[in-house]
PDB file of N, CA and C in Angstrom:
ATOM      1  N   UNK A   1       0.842  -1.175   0.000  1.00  0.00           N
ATOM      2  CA  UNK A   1       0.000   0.000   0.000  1.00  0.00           C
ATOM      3  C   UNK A   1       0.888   1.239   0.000  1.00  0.00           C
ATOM      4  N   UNK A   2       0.792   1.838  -0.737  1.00  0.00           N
ATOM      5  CA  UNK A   2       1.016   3.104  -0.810  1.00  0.00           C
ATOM      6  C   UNK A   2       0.995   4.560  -0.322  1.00  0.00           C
ATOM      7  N   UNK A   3       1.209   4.956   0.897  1.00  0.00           N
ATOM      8  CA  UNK A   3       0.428   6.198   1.992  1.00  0.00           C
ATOM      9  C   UNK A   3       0.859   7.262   1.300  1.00  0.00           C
ATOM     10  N   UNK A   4       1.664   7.486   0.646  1.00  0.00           N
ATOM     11  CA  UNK A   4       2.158   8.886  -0.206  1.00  0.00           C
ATOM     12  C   UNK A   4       2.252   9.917   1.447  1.00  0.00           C
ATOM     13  N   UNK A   5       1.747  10.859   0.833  1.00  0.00           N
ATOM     14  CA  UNK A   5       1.544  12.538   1.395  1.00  0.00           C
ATOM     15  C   UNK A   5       0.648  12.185   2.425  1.00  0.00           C
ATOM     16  N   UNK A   6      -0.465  10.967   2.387  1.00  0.00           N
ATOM     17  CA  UNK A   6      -0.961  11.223   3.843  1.00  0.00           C
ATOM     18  C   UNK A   6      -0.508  10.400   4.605  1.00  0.00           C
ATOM     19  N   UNK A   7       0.102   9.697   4.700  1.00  0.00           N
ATOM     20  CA  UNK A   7       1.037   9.409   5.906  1.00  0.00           C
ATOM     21  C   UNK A   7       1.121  10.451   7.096  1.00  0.00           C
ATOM     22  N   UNK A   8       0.539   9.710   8.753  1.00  0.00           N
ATOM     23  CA  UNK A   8       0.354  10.082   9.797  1.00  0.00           C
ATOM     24  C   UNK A   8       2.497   9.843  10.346  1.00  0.00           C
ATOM     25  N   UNK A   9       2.865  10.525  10.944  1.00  0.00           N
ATOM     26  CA  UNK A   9       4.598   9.731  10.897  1.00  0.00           C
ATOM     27  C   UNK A   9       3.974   9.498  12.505  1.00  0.00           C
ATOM     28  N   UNK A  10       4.607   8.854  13.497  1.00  0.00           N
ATOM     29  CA  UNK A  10       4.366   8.447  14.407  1.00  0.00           C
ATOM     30  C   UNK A  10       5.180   9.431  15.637  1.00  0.00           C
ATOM     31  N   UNK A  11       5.151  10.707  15.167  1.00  0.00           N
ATOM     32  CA  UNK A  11       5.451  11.999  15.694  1.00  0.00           C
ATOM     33  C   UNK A  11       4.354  11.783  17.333  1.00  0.00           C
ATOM     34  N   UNK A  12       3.686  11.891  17.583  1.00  0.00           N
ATOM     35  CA  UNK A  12       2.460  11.597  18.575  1.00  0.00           C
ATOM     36  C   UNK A  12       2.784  10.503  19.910  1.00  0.00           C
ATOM     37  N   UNK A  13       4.177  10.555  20.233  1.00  0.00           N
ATOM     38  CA  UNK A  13       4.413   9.590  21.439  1.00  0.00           C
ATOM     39  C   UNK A  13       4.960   9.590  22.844  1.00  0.00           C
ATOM     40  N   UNK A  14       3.946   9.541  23.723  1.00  0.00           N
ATOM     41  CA  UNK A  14       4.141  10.392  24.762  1.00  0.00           C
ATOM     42  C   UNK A  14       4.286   9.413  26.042  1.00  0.00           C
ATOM     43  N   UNK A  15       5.285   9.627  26.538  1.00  0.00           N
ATOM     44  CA  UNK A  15       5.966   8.881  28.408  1.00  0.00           C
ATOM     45  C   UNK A  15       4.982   9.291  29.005  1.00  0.00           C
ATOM     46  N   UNK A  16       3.576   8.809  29.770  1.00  0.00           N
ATOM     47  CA  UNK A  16       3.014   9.107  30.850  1.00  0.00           C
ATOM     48  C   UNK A  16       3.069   8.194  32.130  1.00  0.00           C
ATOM     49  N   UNK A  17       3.609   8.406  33.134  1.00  0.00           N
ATOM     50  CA  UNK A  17       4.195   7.970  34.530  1.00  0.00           C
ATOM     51  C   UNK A  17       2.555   7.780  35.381  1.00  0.00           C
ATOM     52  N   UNK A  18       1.620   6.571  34.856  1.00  0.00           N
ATOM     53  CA  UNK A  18       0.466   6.262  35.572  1.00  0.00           C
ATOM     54  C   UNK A  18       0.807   5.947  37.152  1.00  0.00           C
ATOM     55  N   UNK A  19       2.106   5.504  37.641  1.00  0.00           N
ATOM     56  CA  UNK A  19       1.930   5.263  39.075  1.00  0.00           C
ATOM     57  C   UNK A  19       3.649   5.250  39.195  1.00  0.00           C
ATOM     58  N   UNK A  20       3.823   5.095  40.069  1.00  0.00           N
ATOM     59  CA  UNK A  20       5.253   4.636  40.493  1.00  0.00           C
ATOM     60  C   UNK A  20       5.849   3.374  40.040  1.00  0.00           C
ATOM     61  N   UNK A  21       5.537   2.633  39.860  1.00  0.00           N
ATOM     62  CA  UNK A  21       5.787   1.045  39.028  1.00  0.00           C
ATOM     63  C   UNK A  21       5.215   1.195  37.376  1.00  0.00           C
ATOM     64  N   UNK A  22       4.617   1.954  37.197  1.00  0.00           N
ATOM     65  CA  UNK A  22       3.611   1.701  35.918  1.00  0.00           C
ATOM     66  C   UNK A  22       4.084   2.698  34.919  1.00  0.00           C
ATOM     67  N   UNK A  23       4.650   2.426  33.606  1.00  0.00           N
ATOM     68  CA  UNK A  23       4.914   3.345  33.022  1.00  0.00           C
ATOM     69  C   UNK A  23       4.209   3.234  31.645  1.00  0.00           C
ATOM     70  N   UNK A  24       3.449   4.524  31.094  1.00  0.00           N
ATOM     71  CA  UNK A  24       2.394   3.723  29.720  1.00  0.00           C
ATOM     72  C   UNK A  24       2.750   4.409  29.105  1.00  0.00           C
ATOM     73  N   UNK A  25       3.282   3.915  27.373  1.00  0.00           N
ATOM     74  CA  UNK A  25       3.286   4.561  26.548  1.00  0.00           C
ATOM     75  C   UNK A  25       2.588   4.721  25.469  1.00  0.00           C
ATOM     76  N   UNK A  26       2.175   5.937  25.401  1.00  0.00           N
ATOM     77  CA  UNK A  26       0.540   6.346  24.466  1.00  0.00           C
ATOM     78  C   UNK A  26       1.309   7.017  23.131  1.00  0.00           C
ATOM     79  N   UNK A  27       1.107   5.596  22.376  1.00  0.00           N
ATOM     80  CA  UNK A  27       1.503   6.100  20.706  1.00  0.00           C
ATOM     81  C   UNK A  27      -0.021   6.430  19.951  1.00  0.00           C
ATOM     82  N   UNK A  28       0.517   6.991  18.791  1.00  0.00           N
ATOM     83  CA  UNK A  28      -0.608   8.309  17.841  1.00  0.00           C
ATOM     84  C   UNK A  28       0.672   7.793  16.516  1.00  0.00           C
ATOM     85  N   UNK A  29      -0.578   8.008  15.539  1.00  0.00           N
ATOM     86  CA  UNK A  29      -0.320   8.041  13.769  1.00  0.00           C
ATOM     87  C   UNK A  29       0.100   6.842  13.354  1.00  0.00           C
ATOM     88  N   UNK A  30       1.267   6.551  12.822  1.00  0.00           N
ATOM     89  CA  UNK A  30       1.047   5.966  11.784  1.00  0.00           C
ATOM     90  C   UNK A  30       2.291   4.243  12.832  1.00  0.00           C
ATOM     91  N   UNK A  31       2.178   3.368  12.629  1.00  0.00           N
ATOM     92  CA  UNK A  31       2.864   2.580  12.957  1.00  0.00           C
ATOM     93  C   UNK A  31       3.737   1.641  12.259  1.00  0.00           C
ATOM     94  N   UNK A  32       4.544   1.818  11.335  1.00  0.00           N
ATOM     95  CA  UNK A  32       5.076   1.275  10.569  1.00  0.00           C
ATOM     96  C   UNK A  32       6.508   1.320  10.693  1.00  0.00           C
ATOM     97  N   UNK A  33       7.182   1.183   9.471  1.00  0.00           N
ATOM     98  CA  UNK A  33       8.918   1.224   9.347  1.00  0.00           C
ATOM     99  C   UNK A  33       9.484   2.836   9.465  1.00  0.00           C
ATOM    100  N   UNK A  34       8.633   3.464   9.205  1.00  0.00           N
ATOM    101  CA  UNK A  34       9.133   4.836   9.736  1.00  0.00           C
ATOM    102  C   UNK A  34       8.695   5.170  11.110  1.00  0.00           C
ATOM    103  N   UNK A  35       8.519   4.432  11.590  1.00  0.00           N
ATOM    104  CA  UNK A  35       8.418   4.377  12.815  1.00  0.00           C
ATOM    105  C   UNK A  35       9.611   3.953  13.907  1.00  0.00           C
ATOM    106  N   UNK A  36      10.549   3.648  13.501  1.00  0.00           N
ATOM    107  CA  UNK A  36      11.478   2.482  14.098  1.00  0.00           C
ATOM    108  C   UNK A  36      12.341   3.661  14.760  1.00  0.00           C
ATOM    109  N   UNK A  37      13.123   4.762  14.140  1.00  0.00           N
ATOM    110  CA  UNK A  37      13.665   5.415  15.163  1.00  0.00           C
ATOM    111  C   UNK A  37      13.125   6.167  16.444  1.00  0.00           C
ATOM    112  N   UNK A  38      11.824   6.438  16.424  1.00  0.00           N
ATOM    113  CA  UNK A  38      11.071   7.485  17.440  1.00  0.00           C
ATOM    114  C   UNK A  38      10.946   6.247  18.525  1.00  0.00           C
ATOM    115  N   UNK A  39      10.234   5.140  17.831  1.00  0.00           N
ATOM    116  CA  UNK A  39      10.165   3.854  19.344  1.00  0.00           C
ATOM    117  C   UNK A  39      11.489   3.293  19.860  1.00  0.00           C
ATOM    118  N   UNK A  40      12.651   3.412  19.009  1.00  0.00           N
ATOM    119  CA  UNK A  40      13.730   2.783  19.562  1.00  0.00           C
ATOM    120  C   UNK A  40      14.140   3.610  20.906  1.00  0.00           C
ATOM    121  N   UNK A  41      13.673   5.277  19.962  1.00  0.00           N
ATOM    122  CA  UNK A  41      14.267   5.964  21.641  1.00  0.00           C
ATOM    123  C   UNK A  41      13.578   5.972  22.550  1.00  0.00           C
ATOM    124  N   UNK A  42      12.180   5.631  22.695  1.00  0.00           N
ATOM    125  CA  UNK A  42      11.467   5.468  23.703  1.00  0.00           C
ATOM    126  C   UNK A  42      11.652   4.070  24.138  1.00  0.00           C
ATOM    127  N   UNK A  43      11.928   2.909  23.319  1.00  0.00           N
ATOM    128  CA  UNK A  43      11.977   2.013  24.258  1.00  0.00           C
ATOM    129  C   UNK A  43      13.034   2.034  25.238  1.00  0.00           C
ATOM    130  N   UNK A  44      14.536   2.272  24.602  1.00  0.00           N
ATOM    131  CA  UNK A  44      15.144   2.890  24.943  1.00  0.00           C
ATOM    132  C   UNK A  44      15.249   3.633  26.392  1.00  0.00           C
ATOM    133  N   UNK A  45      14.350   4.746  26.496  1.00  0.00           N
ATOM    134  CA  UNK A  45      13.830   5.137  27.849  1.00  0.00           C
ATOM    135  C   UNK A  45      13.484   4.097  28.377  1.00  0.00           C
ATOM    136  N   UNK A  46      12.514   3.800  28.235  1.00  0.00           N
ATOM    137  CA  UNK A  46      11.458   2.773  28.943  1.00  0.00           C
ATOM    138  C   UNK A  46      12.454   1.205  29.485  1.00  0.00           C
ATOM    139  N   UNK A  47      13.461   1.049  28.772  1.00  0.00           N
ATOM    140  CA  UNK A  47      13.767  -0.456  29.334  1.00  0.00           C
ATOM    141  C   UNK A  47      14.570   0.598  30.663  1.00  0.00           C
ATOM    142  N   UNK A  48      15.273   1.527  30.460  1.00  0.00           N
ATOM    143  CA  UNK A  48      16.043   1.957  31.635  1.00  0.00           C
ATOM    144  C   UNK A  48      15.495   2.385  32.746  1.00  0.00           C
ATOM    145  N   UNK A  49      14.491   2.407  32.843  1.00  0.00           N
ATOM    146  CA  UNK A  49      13.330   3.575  33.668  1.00  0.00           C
ATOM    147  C   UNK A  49      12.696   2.956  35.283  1.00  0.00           C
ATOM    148  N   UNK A  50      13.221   1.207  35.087  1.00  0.00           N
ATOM    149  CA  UNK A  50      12.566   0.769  36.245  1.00  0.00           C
ATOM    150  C   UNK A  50      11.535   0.911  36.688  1.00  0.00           C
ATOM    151  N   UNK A  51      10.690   0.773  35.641  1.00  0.00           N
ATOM    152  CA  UNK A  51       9.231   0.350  35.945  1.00  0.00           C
ATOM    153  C   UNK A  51       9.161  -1.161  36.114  1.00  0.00           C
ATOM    154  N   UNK A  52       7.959  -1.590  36.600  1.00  0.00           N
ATOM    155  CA  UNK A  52       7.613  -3.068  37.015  1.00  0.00           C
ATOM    156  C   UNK A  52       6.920  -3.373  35.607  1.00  0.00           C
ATOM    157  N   UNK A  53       6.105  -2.660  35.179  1.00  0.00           N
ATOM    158  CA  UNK A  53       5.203  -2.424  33.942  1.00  0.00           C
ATOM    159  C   UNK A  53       5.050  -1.410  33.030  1.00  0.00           C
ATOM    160  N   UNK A  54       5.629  -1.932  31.560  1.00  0.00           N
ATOM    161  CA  UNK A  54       5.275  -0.955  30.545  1.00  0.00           C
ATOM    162  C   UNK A  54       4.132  -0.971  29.777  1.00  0.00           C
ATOM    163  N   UNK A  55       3.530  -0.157  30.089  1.00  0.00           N
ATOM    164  CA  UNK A  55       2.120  -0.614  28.835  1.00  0.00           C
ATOM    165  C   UNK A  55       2.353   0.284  27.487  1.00  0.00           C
ATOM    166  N   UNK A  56       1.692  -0.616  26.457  1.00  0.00           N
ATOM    167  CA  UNK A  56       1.865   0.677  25.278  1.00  0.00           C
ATOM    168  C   UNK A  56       0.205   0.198  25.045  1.00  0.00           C
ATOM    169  N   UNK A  57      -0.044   2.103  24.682  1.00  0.00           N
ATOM    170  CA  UNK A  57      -1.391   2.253  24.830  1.00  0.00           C
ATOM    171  C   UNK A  57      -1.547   2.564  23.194  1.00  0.00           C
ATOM    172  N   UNK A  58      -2.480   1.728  22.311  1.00  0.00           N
ATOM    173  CA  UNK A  58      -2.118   1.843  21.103  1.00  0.00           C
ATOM    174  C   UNK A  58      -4.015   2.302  20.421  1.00  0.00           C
ATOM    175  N   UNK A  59      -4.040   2.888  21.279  1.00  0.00           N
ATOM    176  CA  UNK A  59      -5.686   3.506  21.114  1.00  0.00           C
ATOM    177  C   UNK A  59      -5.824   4.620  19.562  1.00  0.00           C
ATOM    178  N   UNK A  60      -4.596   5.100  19.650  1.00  0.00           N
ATOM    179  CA  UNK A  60      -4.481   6.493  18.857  1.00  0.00           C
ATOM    180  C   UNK A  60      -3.470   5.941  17.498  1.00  0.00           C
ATOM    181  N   UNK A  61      -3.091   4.427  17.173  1.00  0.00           N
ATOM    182  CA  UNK A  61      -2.499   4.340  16.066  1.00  0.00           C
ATOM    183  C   UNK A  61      -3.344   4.521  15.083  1.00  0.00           C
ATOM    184  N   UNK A  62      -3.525   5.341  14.084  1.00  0.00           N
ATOM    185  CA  UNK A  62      -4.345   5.222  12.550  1.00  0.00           C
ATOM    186  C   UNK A  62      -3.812   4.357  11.427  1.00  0.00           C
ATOM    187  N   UNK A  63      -2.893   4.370  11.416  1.00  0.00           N
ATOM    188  CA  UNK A  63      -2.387   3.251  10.728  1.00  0.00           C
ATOM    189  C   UNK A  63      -1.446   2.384  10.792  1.00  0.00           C
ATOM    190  N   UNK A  64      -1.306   0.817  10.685  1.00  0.00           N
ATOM    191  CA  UNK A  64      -0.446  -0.333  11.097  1.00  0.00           C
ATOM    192  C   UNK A  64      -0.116  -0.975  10.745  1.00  0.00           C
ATOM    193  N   UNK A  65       1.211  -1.569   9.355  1.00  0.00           N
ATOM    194  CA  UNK A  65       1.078  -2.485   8.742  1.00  0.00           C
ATOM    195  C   UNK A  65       2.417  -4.326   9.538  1.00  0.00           C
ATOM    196  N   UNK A  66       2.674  -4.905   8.726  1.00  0.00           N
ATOM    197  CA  UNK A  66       3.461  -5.761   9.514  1.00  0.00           C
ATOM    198  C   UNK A  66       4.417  -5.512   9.874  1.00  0.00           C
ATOM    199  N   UNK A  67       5.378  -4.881   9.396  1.00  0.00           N
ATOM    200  CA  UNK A  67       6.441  -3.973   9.974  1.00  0.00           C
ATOM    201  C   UNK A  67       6.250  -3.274  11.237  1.00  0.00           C
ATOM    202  N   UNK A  68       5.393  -2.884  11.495  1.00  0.00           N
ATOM    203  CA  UNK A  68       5.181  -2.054  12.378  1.00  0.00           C
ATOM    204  C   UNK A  68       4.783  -2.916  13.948  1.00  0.00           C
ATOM    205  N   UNK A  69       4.217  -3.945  13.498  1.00  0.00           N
ATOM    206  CA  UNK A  69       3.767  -5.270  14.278  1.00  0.00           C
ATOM    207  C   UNK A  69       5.236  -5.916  14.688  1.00  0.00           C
ATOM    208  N   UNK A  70       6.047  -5.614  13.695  1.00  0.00           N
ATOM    209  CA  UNK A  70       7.350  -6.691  13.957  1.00  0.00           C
ATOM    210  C   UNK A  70       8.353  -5.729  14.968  1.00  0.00           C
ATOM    211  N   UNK A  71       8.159  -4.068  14.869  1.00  0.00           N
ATOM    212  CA  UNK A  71       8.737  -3.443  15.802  1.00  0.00           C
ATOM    213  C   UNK A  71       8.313  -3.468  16.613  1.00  0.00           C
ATOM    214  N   UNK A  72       6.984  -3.261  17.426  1.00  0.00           N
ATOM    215  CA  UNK A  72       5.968  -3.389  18.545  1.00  0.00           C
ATOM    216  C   UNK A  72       6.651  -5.069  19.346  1.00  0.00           C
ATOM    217  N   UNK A  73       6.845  -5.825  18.614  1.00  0.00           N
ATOM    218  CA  UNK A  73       7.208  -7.460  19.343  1.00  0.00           C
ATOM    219  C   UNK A  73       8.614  -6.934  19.780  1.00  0.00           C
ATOM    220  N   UNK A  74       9.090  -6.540  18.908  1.00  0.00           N
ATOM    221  CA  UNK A  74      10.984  -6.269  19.266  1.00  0.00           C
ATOM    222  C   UNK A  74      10.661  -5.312  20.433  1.00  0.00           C
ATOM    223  N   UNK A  75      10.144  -3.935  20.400  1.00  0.00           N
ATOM    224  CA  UNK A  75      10.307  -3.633  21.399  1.00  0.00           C
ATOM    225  C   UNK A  75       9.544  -4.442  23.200  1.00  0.00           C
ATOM    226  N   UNK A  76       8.627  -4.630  22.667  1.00  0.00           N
ATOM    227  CA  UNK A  76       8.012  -5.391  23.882  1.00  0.00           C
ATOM    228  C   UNK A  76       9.171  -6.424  24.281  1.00  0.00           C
ATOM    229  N   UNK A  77       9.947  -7.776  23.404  1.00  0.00           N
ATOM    230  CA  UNK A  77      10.991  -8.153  23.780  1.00  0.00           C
ATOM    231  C   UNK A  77      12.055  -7.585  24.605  1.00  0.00           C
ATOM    232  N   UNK A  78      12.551  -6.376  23.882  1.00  0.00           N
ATOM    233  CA  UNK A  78      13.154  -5.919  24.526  1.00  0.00           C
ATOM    234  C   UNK A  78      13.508  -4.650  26.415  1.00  0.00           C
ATOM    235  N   UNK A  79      12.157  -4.635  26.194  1.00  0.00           N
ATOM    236  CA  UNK A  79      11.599  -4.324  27.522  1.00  0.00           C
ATOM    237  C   UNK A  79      11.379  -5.594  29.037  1.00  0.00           C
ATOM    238  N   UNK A  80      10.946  -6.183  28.182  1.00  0.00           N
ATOM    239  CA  UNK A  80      10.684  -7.571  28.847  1.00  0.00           C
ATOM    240  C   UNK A  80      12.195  -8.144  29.790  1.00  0.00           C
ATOM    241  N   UNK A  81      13.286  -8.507  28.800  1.00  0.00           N
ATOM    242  CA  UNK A  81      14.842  -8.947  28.764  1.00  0.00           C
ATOM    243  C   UNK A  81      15.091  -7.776  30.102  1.00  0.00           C
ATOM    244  N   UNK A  82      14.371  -6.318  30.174  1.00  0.00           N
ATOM    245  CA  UNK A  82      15.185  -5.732  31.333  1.00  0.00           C
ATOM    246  C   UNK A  82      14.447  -6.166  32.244  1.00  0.00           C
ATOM    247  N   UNK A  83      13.334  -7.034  32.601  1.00  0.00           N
ATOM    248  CA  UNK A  83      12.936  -7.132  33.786  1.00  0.00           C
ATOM    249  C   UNK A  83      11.509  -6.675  34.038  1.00  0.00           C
ATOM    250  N   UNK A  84      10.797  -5.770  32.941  1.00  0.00           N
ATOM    251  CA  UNK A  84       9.673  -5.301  33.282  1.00  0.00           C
ATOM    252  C   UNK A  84       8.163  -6.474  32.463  1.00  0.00           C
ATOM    253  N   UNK A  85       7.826  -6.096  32.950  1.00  0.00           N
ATOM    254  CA  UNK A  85       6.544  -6.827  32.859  1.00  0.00           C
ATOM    255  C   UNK A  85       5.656  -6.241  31.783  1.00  0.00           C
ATOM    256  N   UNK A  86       4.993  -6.546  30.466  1.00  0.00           N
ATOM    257  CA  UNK A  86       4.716  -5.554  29.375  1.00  0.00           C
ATOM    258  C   UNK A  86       3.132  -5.857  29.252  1.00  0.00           C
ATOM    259  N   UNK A  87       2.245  -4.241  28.705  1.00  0.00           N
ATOM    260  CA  UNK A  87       1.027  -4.882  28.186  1.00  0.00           C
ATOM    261  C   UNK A  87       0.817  -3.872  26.971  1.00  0.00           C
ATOM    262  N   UNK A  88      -0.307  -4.686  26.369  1.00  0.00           N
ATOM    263  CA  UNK A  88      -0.543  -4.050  25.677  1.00  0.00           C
ATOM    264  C   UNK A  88      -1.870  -2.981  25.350  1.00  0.00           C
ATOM    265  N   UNK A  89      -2.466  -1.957  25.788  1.00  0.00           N
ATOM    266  CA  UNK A  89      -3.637  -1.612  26.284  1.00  0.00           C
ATOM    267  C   UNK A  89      -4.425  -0.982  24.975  1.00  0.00           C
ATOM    268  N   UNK A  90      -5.635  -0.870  24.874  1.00  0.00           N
ATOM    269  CA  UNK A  90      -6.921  -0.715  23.947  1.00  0.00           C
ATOM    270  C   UNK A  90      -6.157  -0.384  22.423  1.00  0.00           C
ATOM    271  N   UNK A  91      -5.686  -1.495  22.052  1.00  0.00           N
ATOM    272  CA  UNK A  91      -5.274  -1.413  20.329  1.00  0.00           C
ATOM    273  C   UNK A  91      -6.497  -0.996  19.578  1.00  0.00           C
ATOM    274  N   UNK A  92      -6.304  -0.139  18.460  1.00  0.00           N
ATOM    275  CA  UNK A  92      -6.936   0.658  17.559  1.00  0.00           C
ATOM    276  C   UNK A  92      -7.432  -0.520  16.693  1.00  0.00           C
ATOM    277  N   UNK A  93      -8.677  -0.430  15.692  1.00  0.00           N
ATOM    278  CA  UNK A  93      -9.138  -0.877  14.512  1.00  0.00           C
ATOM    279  C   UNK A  93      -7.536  -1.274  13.773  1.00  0.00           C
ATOM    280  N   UNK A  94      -6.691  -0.130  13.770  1.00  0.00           N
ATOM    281  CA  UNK A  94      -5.651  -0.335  12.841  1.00  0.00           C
ATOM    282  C   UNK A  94      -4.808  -1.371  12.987  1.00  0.00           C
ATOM    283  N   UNK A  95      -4.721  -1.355  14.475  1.00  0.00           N
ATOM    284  CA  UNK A  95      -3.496  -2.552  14.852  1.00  0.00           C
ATOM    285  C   UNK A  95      -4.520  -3.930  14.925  1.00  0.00           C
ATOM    286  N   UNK A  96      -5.627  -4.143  15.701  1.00  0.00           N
ATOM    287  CA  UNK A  96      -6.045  -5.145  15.447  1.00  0.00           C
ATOM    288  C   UNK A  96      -6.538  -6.070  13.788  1.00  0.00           C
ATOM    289  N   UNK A  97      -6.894  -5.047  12.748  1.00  0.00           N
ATOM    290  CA  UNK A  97      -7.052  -5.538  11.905  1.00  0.00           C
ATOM    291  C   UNK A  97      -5.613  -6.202  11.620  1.00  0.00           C
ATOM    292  N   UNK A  98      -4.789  -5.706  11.168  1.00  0.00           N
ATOM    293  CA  UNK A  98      -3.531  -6.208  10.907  1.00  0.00           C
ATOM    294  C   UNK A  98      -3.402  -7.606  11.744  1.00  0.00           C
ATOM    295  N   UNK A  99      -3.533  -7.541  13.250  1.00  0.00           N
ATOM    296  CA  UNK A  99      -3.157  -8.993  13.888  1.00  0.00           C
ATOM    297  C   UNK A  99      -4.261  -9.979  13.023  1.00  0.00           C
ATOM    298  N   UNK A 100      -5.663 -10.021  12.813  1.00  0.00           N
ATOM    299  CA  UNK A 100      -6.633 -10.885  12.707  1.00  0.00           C
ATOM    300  C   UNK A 100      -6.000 -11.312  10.677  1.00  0.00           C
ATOM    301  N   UNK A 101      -5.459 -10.466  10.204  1.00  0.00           N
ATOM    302  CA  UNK A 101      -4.867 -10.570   8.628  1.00  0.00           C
ATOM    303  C   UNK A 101      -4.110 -11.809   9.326  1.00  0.00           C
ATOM    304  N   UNK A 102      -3.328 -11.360  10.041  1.00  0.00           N
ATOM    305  CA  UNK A 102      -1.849 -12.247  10.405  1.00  0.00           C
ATOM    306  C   UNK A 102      -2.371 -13.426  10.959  1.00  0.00           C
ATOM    307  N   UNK A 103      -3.043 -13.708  11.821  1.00  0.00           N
ATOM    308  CA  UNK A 103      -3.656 -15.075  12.228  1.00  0.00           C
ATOM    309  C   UNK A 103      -4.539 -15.863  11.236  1.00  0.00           C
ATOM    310  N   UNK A 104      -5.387 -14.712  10.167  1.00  0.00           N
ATOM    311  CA  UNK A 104      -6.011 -15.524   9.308  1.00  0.00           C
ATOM    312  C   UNK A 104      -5.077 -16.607   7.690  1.00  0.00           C
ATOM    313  N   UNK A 105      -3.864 -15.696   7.561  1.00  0.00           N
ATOM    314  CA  UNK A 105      -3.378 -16.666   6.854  1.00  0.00           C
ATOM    315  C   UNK A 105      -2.274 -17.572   7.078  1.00  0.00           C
TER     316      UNK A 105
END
């Protein structure tokens, strides 16, 4: 698929500190391969940060293709490897369609 000019970039990603153990990260726009440097530096943050729990809150992705699915696993992996405990909270139309593609074939 082709996004040209409307391409959302995944500019929209914000550290919110829900509790003292709990750290959620609320991504916006687009979730794909141009996506890979903005989440590296947040995971980045996030594996160092000593939380018990990272959530990524994926309410606000508009668009998601497998690439973008394959960075979301890497980073969750890699959060995980430091010790924290990961979820994944109210995925968008965008990201779930993509998983139900991926399980259906």
């Amino acid at each position: 698929m082709n996004r040209g000019d409307t391409a959302t970039p995944l500019g929209g990603v914000a550290v919110l500190s829900a509790s003292g153990a709990t750290l959620t990260i609320a991504m916006s726009g687009d979730l794909d391969l141009g996506a890979a440097g903005t989440l590296r530096c947040v995971v980045d943050g996030a594996a160092v940060s000593g939380a018990g729990l990272v959530q990524f809150d994926l309410a606000d992705i508009t668009f998601c293709d497998s690439r973008g699915l394959r960075l979301l696993e890497r980073a969750v992996g890699d959060i995980a490897a430091c010790g924290a405990a990961v979820a994944i909270a109210r995925p968008s139309s965008a990201v779930t369609g993509v998983v139900r593609v991926g399980v259906a074939a």
